[in-house]
Protein backbone atom coordinates (compact mmCIF):
# COMPACT_ATOMS: atom_id res chain seq x y z
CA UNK A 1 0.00 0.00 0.00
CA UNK A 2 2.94 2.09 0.70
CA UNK A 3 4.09 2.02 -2.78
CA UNK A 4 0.39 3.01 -3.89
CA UNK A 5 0.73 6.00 -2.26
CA UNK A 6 4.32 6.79 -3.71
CA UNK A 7 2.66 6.22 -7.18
CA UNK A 8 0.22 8.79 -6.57
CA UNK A 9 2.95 11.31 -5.26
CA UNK A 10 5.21 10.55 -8.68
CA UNK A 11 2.43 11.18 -10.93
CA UNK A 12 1.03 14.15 -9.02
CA UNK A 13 4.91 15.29 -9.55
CA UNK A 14 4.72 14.38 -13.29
CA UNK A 15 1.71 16.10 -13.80
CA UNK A 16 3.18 19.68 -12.00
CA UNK A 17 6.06 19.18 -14.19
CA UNK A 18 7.10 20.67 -17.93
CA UNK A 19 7.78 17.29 -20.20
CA UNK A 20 11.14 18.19 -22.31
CA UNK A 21 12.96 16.02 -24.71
CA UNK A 22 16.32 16.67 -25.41
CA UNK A 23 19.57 15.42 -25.61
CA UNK A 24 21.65 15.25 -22.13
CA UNK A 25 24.94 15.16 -22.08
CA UNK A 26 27.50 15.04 -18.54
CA UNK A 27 29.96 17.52 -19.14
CA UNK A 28 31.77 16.01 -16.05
CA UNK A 29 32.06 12.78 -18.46
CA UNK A 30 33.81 14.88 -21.06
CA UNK A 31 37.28 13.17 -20.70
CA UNK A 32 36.36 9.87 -19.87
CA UNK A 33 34.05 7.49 -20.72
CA UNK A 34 30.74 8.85 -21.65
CA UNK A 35 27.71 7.77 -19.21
CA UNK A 36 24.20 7.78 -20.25
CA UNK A 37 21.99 10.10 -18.68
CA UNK A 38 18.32 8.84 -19.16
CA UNK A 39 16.73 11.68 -17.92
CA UNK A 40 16.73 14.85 -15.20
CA UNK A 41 15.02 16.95 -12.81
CA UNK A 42 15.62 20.49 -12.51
CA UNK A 43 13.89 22.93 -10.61
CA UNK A 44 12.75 26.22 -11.60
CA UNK A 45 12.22 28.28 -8.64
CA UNK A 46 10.41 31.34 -9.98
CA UNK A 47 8.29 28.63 -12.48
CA UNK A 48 7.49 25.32 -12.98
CA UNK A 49 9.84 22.42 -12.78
CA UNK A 50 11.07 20.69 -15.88
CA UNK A 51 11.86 17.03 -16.54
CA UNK A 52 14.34 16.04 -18.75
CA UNK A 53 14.05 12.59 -21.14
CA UNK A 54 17.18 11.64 -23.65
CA UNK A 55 15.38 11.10 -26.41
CA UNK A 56 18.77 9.22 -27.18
CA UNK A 57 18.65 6.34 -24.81
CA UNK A 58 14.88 5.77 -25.24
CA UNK A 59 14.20 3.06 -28.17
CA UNK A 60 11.15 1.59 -26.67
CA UNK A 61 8.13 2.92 -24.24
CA UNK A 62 8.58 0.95 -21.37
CA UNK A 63 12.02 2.78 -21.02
CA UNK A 64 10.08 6.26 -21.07
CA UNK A 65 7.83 5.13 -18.43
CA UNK A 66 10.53 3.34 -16.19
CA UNK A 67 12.63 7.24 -16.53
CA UNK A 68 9.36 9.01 -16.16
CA UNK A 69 8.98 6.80 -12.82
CA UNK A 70 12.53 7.13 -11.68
CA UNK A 71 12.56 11.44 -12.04
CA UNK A 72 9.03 11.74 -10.63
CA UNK A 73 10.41 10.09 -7.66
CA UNK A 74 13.33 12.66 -7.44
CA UNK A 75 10.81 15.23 -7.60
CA UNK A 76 8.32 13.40 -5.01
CA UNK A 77 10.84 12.39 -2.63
CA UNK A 78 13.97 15.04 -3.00
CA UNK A 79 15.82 13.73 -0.33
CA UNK A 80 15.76 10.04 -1.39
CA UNK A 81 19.55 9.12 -2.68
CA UNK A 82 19.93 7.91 -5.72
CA UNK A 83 20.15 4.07 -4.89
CA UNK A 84 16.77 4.24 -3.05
CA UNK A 85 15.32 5.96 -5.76
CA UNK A 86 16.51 3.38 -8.53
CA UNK A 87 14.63 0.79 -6.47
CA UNK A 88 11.66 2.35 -5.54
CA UNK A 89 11.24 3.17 -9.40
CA UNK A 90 12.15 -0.86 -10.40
CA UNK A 91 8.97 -1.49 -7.42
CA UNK A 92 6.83 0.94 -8.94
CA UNK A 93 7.73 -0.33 -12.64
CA UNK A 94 6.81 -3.69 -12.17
CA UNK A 95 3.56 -3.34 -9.94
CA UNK A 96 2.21 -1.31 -13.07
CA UNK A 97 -0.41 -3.06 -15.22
CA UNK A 98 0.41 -2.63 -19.68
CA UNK A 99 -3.16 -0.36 -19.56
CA UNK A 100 -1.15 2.00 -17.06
CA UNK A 101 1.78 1.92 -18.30
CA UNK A 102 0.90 2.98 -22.05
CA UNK A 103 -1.66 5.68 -20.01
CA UNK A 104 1.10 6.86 -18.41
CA UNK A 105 3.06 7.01 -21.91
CA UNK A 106 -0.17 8.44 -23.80
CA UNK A 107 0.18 11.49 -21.36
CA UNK A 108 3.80 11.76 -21.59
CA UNK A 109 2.85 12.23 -25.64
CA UNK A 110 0.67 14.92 -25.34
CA UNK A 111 2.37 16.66 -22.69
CA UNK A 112 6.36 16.72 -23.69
CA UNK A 113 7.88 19.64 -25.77
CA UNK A 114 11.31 18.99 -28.01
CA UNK A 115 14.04 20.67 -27.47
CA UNK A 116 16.80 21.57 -30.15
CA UNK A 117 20.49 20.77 -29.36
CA UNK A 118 21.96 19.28 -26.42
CA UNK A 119 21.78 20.59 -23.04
CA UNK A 120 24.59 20.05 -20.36
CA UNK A 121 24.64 18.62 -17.08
């Protein structure tokens, strides 16, 4: 029931959130080998909140919805490290049903704006 609740938190956060797509790259990566950033939070303090998804390293849906999951939970739950968030979000994943899941990624759809170029982290 616990993780009900923390559903309902993400998607609240989801919903308060601007939808981007654009490329993300780690500029601390530069000289070494390149790590894949799946997605981002940052937050906006005069505005809304934006969420980040790498177009780049998302092939199929269930990947959108898994980084939707994972960044709505940095935005629920702020002071969550990363580990607990990465499990929370492979709970949450798995306990959704394929109707939810492509709900979740209808929404995303409709809601997300592109973004030219790449944006640095």
């Amino acid at each position: 029931m616990a993780d009900d609740a923390l559903l309902v938190e993400v998607l609240m956060a989801l919903g308060k959130a601007e939808l981007v797509e654009q490329i993300l790259v780690d500029e601390r990566a530069k000289y070494r080998e390149t790590t894949n950033i799946m997605g981002a939070t940052e937050d906006k303090s005069a505005g809304r909140s934006r969420i980040y998804i790498n177009p780049m390293h998302h092939k199929r849906r269930d990947d959108v919805v898994s980084t939707l999951i994972h960044e709505g939970i940095h935005r629920a739950r702020p002071e969550w490290k990363e580990r607990s968030v990465e499990r929370a979000e492979k709970r949450l994943y798995r306990q959704l049903s394929q109707e939810q899941s492509d709900a979740i990624y209808k929404a995303y759809r409709q809601a997300v704006k592109r973004f030219k170029g790449v944006r640095e982290l």
